[in-house]
Each structure stands twice: as C-alpha cells, then as structure tokens.
Protein backbone atom coordinates (compact mmCIF):
# COMPACT_ATOMS: atom_id res chain seq x y z
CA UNK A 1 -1.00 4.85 -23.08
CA UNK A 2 -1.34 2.17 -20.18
CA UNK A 3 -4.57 1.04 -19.22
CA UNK A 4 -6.03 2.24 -15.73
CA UNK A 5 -6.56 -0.27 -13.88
CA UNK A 6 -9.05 -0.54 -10.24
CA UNK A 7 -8.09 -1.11 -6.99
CA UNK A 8 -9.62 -2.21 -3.81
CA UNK A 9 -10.83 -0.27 -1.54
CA UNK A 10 -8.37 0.90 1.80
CA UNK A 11 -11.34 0.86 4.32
CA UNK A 12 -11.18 -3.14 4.65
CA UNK A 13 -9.65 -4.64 7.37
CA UNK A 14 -5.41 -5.70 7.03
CA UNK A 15 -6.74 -8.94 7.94
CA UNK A 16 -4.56 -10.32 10.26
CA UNK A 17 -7.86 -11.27 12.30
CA UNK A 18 -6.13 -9.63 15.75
CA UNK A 19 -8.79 -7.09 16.71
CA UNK A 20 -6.19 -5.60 18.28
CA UNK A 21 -5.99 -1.57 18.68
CA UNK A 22 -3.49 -0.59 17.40
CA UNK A 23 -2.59 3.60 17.69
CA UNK A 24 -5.59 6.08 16.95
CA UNK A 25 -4.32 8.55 14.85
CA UNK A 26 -2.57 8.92 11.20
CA UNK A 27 -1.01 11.71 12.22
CA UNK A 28 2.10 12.50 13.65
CA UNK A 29 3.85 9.04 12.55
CA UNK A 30 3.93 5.83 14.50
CA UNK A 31 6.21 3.50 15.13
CA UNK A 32 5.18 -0.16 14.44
CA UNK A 33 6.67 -1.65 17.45
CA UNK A 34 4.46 0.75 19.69
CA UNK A 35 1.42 -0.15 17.85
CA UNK A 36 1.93 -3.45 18.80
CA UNK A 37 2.15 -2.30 22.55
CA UNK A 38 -1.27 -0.59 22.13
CA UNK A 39 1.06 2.94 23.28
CA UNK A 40 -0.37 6.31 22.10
CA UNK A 41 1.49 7.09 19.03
CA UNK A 42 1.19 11.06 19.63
CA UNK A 43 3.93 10.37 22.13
CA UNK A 44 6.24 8.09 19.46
CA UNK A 45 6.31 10.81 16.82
CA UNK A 46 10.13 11.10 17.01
CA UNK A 47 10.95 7.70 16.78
CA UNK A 48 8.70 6.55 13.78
CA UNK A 49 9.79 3.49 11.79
CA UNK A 50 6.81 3.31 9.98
CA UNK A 51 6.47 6.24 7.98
CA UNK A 52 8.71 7.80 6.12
CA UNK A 53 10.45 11.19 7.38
CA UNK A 54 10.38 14.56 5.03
CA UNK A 55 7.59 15.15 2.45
CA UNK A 56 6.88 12.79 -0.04
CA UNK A 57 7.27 15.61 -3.23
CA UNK A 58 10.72 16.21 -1.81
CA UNK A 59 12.10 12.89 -2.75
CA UNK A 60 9.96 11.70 -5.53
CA UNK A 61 8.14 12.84 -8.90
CA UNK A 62 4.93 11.43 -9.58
CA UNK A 63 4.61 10.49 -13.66
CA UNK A 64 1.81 8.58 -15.51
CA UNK A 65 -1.67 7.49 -12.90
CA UNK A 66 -1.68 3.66 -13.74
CA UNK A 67 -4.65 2.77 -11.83
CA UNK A 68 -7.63 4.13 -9.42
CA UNK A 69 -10.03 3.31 -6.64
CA UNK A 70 -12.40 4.77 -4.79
CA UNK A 71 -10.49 6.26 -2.67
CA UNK A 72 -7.15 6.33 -3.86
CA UNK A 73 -4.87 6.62 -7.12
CA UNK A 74 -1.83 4.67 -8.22
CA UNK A 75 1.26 6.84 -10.17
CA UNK A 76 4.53 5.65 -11.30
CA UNK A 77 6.49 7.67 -9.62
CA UNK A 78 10.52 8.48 -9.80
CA UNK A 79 12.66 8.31 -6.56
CA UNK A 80 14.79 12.05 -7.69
CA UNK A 81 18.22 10.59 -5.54
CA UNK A 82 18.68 7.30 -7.32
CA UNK A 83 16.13 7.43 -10.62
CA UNK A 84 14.63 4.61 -9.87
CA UNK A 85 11.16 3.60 -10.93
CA UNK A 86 8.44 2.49 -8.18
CA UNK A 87 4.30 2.76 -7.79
CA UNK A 88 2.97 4.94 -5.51
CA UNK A 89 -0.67 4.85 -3.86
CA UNK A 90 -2.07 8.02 -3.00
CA UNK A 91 -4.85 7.22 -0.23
CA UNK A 92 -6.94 10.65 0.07
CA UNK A 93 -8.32 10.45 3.62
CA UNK A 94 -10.70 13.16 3.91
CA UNK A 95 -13.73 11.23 2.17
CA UNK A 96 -12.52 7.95 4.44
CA UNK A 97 -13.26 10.30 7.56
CA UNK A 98 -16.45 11.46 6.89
CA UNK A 99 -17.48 7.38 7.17
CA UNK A 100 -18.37 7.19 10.46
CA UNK A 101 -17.84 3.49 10.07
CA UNK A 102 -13.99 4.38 9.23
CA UNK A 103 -11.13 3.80 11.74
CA UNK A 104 -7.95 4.89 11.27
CA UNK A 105 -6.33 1.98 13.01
CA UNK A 106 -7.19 -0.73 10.22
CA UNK A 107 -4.97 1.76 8.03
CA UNK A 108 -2.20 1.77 10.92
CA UNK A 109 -2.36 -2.03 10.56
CA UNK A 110 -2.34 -2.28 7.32
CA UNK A 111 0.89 -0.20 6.85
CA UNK A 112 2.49 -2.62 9.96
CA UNK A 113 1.10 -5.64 8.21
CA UNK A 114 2.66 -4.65 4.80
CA UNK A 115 6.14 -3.62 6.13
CA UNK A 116 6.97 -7.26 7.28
CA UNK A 117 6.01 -8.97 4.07
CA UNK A 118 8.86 -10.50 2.11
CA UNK A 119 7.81 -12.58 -0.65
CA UNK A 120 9.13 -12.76 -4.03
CA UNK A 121 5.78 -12.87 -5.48
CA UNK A 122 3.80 -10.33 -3.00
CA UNK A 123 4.63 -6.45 -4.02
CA UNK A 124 6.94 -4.63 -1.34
CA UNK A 125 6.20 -1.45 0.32
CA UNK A 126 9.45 0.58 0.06
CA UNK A 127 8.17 3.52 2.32
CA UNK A 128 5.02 5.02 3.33
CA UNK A 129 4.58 9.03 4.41
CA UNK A 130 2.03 10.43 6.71
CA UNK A 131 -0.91 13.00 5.67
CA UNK A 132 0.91 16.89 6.46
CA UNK A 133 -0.89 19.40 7.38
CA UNK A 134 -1.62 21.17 4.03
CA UNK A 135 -2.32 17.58 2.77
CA UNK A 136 -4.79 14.64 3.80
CA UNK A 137 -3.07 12.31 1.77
CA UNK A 138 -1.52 8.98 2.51
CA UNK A 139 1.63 8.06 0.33
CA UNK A 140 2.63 4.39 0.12
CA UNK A 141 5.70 3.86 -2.43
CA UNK A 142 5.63 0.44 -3.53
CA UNK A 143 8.10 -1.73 -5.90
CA UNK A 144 6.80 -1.20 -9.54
CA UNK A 145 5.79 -4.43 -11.35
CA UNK A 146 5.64 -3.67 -14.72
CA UNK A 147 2.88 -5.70 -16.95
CA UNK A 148 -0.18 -6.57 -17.64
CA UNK A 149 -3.02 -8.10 -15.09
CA UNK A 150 -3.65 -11.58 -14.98
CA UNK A 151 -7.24 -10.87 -15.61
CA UNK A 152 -6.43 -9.13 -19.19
CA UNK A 153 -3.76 -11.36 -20.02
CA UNK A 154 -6.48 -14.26 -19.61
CA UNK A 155 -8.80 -12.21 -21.90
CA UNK A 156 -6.70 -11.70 -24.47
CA UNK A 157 -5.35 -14.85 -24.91
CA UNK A 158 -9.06 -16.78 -24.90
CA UNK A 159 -7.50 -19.92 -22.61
CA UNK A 160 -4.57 -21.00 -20.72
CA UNK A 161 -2.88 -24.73 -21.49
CA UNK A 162 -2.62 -26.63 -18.21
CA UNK A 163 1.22 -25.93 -18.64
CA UNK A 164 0.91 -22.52 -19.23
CA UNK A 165 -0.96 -22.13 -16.60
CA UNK A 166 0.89 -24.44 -14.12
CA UNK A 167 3.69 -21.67 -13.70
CA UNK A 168 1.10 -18.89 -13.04
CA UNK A 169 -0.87 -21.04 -10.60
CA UNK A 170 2.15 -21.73 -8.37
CA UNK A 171 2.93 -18.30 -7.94
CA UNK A 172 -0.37 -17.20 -6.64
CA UNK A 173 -0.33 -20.60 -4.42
CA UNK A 174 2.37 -19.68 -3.13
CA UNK A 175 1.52 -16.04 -1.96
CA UNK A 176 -1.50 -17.11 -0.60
CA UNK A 177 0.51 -19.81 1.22
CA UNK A 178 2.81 -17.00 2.61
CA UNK A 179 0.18 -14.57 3.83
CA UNK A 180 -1.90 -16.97 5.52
C-alpha cells in the first residue's frame, strides 16, 4: 500500500509573474499560441495544442490514488495503447468556481507554462484533457516518478552526510535554476 501523499493547491498563480490574460474559459480547448495573443479561445477550439483531443477514460485506466489535495487527486494511471505507466492529476473544478476569487486563466497558464518545461529533474506533462460536459474535471497526465518524497526519505533516515546530500542538493539547484 503506497502512502498518500498532499499536494498543493491549483488556485495559485503559474508564476511566470506576466499578468497577462491569457483565454477566459476551460472549456472548449485552447491553443497555447493563442493564449499568448490574448485571442478568445471559443474561436480556437479546432486547433487546440494544448489539450488533449478524445476523452481521457478512452485512452487511459486510472489504478491506485497516490496522493490528494484540496482540490484535486493524483492516480497512477495506464495509457491502454502502449501500457505504459504515468500519474495523472484529476483537478475537480466545480468547488474552484464557486471561489469568486478563482480565475480560470491562472489554470490556462499553468497548463501553457508546464507544456514548455524540459528538465531532467522537473516532472513532464505528457497531455492534459479539458472538463466535458458530463464532467468538471481537469485531467493532466504526467510522467510517473516512482519513489519516495524527499521529505520521508529525510525522516526515515534521521540525517543526511554532506555527500549524501551533495547529489540531492544539486538536483533541486538545478530545477530551481531552470524555472527561474
């Protein structure tokens, strides 16, 4: 049995300090290239590379929940064409939208922010699919790191050694280094 394991929440900002606008709705799909022109993405729907096409259930199986948040769950899931393995993050939107504080654009950026990031030690998005009609949930299917947290590992073993640690240290320098 893995442990569960929490996650932050989705209503914070992607962080890429633009303030820009970016599209105003989750739904239908936008492309990334229009959000950065500001256009309306209800007019883009047909020419989304941003979210994934067909229904999420269609193309994947969800197994064990390895994690949870406040507003969102995290599954192993099973890609049924190829078998392989990846994490998906199931973002229920309804509660988000009763916020009034909540904007949908953040998530929009978010999703563009994430699909550019190529790092060896920052976790890819594979795909993401848009909320449907008979469900206000937002898919992201992300490469599956199998392990344990840094935070338990730390826990369990009492102390890191300065070179045990050195290893560890670089790695998170140098994702920080990458994203900002």
């Amino acid at each position: 049995m893995s442990s569960k394991r929490k996650f932050d929440s989705v209503e914070g900002d992607a962080g890429d300090g633009s303030g820009e606008e970016v599209g105003s709705s989750l739904t239908p799909p936008t492309s990334s290239a229009a959000l950065e022109r500001g256009q309306n993405p209800a007019t883009l729907h047909k020419r989304s590379d941003q979210f994934q096409q067909g229904r999420f259930f269609d193309q994947y199986s969800i197994k064990e929940e390895i994690g949870q948040g406040a507003f969102s769950t995290v599954s192993i899931c099973i890609e049924k064409s190829s078998g392989k393995t990846y994490a998906c993050k199931a973002v229920n939107l309804r509660p988000l939208r009763l916020n009034p504080g909540f904007q949908e654009q953040r998530l929009l950026r978010e999703v563009r922010n994430m699909t550019h990031l190529q790092h060896p030690n920052v976790v890819k998005l594979m795909s993401v699919f848009a909320p449907d009609a008979a469900d206000d949930t937002m898919r992201y299917v992300l490469e599956y790191v199998d392990g344990s947290e840094l935070f338990d590992s730390i826990l369990a073993r009492g102390k890191y050694s300065e070179s045990d640690a050195r290893p560890i240290f670089r790695q998170i320098a140098s994702a920080l280094a990458y994203l900002h």
